[in-house]
N, C-alpha and C. Protein backbone atom coordinates (compact mmCIF):
# COMPACT_ATOMS: atom_id res chain seq x y z
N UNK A 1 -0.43 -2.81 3.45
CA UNK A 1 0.12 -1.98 4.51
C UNK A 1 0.23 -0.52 4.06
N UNK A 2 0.89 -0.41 2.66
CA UNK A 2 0.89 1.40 2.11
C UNK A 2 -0.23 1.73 2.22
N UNK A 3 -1.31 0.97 1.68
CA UNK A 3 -2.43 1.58 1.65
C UNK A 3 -3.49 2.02 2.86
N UNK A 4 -2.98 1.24 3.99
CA UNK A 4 -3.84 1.49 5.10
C UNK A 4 -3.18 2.96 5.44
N UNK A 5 -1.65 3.15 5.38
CA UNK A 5 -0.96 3.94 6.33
C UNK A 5 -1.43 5.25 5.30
N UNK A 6 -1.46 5.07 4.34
CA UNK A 6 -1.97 6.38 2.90
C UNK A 6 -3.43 6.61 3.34
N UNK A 7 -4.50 5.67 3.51
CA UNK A 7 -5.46 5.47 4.31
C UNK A 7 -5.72 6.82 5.50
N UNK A 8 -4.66 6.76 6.30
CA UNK A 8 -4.53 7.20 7.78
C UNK A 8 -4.19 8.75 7.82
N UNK A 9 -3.14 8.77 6.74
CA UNK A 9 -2.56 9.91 6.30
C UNK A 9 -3.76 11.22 5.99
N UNK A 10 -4.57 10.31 4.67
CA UNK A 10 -5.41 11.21 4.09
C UNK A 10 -6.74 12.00 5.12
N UNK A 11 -7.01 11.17 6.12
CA UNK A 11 -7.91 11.84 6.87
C UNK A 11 -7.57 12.17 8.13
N UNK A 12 -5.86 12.46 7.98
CA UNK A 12 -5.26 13.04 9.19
C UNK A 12 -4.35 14.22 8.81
N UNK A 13 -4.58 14.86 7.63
CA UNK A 13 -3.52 15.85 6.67
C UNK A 13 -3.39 16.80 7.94
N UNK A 14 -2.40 17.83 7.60
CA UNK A 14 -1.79 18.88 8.37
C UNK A 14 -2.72 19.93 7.56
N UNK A 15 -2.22 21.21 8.13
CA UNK A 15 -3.29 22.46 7.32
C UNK A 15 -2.27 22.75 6.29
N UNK A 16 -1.24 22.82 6.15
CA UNK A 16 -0.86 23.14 4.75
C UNK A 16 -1.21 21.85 3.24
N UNK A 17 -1.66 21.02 3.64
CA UNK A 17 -2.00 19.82 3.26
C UNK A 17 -3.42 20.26 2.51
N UNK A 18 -4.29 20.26 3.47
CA UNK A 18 -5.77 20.70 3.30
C UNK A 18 -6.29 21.98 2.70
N UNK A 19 -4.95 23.01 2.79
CA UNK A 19 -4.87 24.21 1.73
C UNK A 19 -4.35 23.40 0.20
N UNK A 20 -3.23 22.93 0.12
CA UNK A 20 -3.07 22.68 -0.72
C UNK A 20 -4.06 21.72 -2.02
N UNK A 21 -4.61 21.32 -1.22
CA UNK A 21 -5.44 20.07 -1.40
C UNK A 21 -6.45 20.43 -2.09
N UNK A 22 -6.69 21.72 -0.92
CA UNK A 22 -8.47 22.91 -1.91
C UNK A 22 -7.56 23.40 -3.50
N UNK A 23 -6.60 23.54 -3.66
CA UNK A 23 -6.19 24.13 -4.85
C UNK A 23 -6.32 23.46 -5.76
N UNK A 24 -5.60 22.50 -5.46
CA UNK A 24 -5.41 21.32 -7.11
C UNK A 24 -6.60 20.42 -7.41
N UNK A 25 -7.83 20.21 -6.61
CA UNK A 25 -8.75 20.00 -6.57
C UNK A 25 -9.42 20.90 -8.11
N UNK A 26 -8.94 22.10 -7.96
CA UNK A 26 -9.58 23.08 -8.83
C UNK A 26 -9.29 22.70 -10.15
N UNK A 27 -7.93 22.05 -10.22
CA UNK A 27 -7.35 22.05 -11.58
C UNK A 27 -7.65 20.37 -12.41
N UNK A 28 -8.85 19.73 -11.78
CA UNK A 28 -9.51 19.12 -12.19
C UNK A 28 -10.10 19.33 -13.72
N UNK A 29 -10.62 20.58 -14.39
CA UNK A 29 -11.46 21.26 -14.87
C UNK A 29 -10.62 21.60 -15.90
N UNK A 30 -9.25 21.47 -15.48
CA UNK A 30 -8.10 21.59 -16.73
C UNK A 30 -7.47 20.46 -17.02
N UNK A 31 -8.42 19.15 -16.50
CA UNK A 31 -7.79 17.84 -17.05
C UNK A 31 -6.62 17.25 -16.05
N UNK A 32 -6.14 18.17 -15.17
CA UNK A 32 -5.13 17.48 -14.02
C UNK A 32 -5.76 16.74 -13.23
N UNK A 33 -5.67 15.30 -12.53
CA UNK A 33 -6.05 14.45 -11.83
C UNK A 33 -5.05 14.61 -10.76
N UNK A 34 -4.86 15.22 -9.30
CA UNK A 34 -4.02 14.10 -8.50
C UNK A 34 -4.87 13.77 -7.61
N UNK A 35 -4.29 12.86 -6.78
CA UNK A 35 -3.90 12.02 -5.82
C UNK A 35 -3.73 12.30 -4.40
N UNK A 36 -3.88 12.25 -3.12
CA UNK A 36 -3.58 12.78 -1.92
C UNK A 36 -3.47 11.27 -1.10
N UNK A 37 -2.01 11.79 -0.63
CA UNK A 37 -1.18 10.52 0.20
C UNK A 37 -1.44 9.30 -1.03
N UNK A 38 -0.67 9.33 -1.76
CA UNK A 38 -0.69 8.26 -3.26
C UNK A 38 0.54 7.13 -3.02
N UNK A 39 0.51 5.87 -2.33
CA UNK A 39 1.33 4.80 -2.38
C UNK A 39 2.18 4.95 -3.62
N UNK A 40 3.53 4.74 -4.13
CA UNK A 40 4.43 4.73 -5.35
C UNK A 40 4.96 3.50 -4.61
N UNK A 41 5.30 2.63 -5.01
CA UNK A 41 5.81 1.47 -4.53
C UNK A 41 6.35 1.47 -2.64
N UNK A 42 7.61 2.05 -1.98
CA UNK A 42 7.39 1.67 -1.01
C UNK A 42 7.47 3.37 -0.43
N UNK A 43 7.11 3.87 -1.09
CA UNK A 43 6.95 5.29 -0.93
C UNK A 43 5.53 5.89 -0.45
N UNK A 44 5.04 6.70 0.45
CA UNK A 44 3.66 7.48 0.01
C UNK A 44 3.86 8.60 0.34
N UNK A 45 3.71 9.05 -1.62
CA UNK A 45 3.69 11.24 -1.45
C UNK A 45 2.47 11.55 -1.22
N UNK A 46 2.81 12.97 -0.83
CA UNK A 46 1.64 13.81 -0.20
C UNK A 46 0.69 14.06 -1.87
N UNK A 47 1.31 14.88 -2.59
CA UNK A 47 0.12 14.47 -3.98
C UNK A 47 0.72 14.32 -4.85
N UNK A 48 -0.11 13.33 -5.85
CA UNK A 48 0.96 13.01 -7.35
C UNK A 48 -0.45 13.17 -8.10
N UNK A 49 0.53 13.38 -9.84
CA UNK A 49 -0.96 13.52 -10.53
C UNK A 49 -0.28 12.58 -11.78
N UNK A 50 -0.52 11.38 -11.58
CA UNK A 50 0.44 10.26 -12.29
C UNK A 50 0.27 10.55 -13.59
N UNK A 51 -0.65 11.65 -14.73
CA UNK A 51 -0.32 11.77 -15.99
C UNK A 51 0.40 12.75 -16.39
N UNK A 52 0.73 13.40 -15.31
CA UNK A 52 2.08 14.24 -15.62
C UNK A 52 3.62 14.42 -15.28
N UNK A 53 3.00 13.30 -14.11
CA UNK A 53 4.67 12.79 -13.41
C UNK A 53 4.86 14.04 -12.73
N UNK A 54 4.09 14.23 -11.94
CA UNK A 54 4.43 15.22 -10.90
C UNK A 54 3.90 14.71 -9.37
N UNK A 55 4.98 15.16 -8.70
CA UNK A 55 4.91 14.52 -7.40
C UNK A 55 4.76 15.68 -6.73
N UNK A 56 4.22 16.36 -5.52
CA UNK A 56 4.47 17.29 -4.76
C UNK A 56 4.81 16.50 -3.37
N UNK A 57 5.29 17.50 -2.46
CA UNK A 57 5.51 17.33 -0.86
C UNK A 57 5.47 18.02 -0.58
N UNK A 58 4.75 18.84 0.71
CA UNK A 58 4.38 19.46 1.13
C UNK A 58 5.32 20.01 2.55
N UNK A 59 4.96 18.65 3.75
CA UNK A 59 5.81 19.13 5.02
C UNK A 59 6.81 18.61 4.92
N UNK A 60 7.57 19.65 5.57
CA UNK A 60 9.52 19.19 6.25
C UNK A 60 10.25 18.10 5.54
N UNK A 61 11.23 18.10 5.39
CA UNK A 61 12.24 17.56 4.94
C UNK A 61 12.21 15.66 5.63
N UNK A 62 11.89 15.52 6.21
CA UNK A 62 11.82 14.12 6.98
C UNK A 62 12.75 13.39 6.45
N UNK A 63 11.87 12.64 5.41
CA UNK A 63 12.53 11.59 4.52
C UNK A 63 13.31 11.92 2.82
N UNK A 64 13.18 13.12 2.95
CA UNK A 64 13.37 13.68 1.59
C UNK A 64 14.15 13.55 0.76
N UNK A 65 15.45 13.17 1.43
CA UNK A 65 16.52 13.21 0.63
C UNK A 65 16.08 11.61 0.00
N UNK A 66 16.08 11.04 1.21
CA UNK A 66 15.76 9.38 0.05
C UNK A 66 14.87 9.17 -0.55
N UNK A 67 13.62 9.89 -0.23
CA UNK A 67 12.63 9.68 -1.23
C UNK A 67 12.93 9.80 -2.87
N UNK A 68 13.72 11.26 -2.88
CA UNK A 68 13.82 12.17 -3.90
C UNK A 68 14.75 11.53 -4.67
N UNK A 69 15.78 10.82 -3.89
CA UNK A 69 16.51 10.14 -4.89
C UNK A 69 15.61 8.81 -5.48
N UNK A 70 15.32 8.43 -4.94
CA UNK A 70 14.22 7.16 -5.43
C UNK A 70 13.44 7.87 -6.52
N UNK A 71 12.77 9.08 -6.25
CA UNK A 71 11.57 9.50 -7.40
C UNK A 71 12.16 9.79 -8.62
N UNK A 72 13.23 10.46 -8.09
CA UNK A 72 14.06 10.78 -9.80
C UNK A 72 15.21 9.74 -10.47
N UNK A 73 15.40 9.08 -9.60
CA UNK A 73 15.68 7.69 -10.33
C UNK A 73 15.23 7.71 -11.56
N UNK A 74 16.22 7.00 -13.24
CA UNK A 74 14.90 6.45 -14.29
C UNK A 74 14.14 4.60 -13.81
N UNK A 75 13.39 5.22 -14.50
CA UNK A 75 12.55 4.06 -14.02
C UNK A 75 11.31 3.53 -12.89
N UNK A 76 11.24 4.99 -12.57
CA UNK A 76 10.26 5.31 -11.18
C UNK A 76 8.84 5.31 -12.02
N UNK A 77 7.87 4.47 -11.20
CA UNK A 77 6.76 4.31 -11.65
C UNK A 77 5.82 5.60 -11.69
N UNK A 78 6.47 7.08 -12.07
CA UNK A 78 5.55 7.94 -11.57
C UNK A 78 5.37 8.90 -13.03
């Protein structure tokens, strides 16, 4: 199910999404890998680059507060 809805996400991004998206793309070349709309257990962030444990989010506050407590939790798979 995360994965269809991460699925749906990725080829439905917003434009700050698809800006952001052209950037870190770049930083490939410096060994950063992320991710766009990346399932974390019952979570899906906008980009993670899981060897540095960085999560970004991009639009509005929505779900944020609970996410955020979930991500910085210890013990978060990220």
């Amino acid at each position: 199910m995360a994965n269809a809805r991460a699925r749906h996400l990725r080829k439905h991004q917003t434009v700050a999404e698809v800006r952001l998206w052209r950037e870190l793309r770049k930083l490939r070349s410096q060994g950063y890998h992320f991710r766009r709309q990346a399932p974390i257990e019952t979570y899906i962030v906008d980009f993670a680059c899981f060897s540095q444990r960085v999560v970004i989010e991009v639009d509005g506050v929505q779900c944020a507060t609970q996410k955020d407590k979930w991500l910085t939790r210890p013990g978060t798979p990220i």
